[in-house]
N, C-alpha and C. Protein backbone atom coordinates (compact mmCIF):
# COMPACT_ATOMS: atom_id res chain seq x y z
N UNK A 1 51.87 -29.67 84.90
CA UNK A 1 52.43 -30.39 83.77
C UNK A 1 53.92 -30.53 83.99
N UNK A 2 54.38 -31.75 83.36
CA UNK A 2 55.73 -31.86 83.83
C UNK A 2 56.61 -31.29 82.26
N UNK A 3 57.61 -30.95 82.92
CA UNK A 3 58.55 -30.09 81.77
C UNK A 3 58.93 -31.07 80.56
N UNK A 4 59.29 -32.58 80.68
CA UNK A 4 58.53 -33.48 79.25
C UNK A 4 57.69 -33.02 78.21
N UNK A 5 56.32 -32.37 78.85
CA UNK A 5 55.06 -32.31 78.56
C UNK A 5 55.53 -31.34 77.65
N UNK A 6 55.65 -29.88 79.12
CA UNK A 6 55.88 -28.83 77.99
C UNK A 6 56.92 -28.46 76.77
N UNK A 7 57.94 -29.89 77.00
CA UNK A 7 59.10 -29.48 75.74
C UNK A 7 57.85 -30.49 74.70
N UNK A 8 57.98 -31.15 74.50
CA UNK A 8 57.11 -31.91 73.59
C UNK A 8 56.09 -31.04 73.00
N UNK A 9 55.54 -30.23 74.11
CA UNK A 9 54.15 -29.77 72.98
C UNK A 9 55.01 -28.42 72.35
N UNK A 10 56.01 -27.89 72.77
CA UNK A 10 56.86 -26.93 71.89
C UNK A 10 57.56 -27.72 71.12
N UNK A 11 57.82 -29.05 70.99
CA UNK A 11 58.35 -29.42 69.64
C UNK A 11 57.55 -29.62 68.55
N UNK A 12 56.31 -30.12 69.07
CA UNK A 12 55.13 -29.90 67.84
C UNK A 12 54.96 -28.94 67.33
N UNK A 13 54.52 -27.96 68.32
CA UNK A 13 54.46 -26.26 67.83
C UNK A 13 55.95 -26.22 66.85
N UNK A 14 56.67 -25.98 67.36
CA UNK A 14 57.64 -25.56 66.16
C UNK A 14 57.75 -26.36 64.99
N UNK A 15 57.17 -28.03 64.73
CA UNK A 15 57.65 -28.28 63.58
C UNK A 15 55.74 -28.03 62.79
N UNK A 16 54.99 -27.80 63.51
CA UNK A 16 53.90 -27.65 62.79
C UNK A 16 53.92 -25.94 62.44
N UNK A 17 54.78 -24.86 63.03
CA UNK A 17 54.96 -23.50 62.39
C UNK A 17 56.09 -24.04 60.99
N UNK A 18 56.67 -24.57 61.47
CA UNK A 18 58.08 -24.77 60.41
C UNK A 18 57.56 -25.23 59.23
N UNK A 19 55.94 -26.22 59.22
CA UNK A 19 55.46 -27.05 58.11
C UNK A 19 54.69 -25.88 57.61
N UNK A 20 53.90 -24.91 58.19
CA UNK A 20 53.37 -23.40 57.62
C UNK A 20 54.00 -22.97 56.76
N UNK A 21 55.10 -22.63 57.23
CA UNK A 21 56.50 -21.95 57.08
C UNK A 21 56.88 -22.06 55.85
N UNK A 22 57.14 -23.70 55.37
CA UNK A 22 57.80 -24.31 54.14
C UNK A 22 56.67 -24.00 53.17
N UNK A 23 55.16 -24.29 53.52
CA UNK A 23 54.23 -24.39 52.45
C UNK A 23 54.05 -22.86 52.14
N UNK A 24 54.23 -22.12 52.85
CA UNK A 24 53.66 -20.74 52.32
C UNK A 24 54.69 -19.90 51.51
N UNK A 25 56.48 -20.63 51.83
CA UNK A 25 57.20 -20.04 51.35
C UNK A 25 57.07 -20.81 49.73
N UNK A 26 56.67 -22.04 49.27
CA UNK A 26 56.66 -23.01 48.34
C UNK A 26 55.54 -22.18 47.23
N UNK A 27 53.99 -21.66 48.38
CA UNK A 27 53.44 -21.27 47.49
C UNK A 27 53.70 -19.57 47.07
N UNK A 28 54.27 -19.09 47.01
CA UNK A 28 54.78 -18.09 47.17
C UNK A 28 55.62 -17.99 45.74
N UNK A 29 56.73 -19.54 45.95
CA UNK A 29 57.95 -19.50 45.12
C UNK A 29 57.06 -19.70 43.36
N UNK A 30 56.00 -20.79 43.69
CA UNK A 30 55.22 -20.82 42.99
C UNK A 30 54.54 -19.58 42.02
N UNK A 31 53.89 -18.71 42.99
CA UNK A 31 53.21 -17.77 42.48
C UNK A 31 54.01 -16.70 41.38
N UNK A 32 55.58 -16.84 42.02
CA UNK A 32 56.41 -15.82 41.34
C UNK A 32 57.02 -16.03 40.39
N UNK A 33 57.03 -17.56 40.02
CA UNK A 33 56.97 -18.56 38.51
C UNK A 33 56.23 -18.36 37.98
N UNK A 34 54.90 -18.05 38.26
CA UNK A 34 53.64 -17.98 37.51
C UNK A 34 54.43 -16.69 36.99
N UNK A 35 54.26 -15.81 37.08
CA UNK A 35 54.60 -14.40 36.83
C UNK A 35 55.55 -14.50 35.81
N UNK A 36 57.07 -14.99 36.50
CA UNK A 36 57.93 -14.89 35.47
C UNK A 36 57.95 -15.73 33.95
N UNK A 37 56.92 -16.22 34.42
CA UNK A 37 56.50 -17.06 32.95
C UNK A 37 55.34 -16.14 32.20
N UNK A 38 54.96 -15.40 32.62
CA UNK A 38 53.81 -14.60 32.01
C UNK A 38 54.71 -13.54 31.46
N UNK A 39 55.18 -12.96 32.00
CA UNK A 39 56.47 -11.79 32.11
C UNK A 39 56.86 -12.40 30.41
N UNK A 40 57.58 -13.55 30.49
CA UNK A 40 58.68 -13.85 29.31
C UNK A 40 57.93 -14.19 28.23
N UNK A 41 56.50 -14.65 28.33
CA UNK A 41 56.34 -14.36 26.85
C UNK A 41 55.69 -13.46 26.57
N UNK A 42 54.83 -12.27 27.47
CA UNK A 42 54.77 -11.31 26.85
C UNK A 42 55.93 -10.48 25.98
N UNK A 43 56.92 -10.57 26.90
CA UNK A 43 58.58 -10.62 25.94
C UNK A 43 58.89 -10.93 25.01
N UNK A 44 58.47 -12.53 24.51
CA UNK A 44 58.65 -12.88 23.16
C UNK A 44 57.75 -12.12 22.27
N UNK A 45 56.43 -12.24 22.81
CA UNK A 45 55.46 -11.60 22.17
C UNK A 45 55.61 -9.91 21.77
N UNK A 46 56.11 -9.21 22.21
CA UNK A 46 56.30 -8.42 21.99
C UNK A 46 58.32 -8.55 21.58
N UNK A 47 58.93 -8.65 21.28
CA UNK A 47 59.79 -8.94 20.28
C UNK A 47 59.54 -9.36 19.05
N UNK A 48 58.63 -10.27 19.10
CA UNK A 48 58.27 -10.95 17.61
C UNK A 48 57.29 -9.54 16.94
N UNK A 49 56.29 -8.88 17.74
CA UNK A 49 55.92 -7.84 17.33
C UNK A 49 56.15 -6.61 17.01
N UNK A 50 58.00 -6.12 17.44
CA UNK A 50 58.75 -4.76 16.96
C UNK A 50 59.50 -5.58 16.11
N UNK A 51 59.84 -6.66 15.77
CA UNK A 51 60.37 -7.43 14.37
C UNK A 51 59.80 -7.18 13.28
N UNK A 52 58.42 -7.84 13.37
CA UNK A 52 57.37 -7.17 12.36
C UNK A 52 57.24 -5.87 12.27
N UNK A 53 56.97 -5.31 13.18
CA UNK A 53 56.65 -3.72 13.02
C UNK A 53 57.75 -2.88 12.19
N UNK A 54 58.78 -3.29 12.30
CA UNK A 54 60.26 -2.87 12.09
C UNK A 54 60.50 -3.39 10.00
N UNK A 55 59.91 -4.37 9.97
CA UNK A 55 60.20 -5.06 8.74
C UNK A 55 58.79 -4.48 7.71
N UNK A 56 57.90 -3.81 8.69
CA UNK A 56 56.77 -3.61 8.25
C UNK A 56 57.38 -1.70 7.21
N UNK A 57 57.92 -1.71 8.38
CA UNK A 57 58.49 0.41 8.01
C UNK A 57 59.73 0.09 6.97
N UNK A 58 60.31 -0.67 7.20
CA UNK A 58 61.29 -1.02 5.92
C UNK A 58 60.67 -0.77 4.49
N UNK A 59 59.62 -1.54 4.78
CA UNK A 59 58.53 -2.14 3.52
C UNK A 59 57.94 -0.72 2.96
N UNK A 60 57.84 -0.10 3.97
CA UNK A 60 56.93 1.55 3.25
C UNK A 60 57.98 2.31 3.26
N UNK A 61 58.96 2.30 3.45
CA UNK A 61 60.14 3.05 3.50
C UNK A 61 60.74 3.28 2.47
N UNK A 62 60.60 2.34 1.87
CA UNK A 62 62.01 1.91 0.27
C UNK A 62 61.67 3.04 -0.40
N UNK A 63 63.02 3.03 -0.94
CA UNK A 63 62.98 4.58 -1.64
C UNK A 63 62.15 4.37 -3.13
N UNK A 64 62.16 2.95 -3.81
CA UNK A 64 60.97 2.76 -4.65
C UNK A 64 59.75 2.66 -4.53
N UNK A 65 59.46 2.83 -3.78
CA UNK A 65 58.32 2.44 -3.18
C UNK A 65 57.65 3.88 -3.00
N UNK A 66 58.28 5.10 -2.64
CA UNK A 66 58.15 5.90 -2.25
C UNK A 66 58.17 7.09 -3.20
N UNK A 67 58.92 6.55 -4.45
CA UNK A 67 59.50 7.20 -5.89
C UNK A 67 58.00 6.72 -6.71
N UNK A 68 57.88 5.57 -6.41
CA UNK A 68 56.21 5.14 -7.09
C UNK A 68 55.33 5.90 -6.57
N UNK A 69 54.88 5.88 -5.31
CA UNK A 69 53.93 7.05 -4.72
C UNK A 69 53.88 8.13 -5.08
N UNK A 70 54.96 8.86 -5.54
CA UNK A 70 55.27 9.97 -5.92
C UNK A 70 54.54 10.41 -6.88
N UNK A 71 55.27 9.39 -7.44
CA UNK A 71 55.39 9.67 -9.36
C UNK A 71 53.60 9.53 -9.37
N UNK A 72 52.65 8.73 -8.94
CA UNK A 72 51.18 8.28 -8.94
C UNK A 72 50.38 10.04 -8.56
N UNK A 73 50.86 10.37 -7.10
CA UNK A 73 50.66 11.54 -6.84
C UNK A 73 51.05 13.36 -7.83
N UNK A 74 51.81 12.55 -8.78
CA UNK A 74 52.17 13.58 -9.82
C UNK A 74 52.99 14.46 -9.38
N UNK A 75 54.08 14.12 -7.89
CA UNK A 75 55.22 15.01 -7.93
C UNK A 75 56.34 14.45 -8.13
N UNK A 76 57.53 15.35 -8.17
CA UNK A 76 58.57 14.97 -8.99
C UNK A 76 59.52 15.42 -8.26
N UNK A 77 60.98 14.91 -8.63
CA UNK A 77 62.51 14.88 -7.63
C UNK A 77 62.81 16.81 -7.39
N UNK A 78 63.46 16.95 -6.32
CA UNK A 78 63.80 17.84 -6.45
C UNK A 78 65.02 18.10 -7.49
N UNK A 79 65.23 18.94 -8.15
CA UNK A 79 66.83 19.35 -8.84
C UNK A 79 67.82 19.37 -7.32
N UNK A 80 68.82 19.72 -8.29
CA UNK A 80 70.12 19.68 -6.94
C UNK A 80 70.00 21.13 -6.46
N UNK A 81 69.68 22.27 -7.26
CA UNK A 81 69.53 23.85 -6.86
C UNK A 81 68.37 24.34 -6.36
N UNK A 82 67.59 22.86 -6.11
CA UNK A 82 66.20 23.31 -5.41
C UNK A 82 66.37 22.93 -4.04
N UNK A 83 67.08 22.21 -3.58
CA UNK A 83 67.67 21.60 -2.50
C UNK A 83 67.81 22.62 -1.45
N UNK A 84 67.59 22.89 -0.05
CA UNK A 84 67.82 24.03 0.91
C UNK A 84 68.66 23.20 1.80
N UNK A 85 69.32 23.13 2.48
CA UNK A 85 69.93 22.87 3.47
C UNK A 85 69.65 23.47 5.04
N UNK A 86 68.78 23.28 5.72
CA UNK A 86 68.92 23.83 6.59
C UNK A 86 69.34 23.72 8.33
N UNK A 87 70.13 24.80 8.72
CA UNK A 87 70.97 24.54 10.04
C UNK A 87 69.87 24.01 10.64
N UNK A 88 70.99 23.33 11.87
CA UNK A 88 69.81 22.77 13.03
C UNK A 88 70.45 23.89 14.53
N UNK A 89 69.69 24.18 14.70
CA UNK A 89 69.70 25.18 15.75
C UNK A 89 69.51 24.35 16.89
């Protein structure tokens, strides 16, 4: 074979590795979009869900809310001399 021959069929070879090359890096770039799009709204999704969760403990939290429970359950405030204070060790 004359050296023509063999540069030619190494220029094919390299632009048909190089065309591998591009598509596998493309599907690749692809695949890791997929992801980061799955990624971000589980993100939202879970933001929008410690929002709620958060607005949810507010809601059982309130000190009326909690003064009603009470009072239903039949107990009552402490006095100020019933009060203990205790260290934190």
């Amino acid at each position: 074979m004359s050296l023509r021959l063999w540069q030619l069929l190494l220029l094919v070879l390299a632009v048909l590795l190089s065309g591998f090359a591009v598509i596998s890096v493309t599907q690749a770039t692809r695949n890791v979009t997929t992801e980061l799009q799955v990624a971000e709204n589980r993100q939202w999704f879970l933001r929008d869900e410690s929002s709620r969760l958060l607005l949810e403990l507010s809601t059982y939290t309130r000190m009326d809310r909690v003064d009603q429970i009470g009072a239903e359950m039949g107990m009552l405030a402490a006095s100020p001399t019933q009060i203990q204070v205790v260290p934190n060790e």
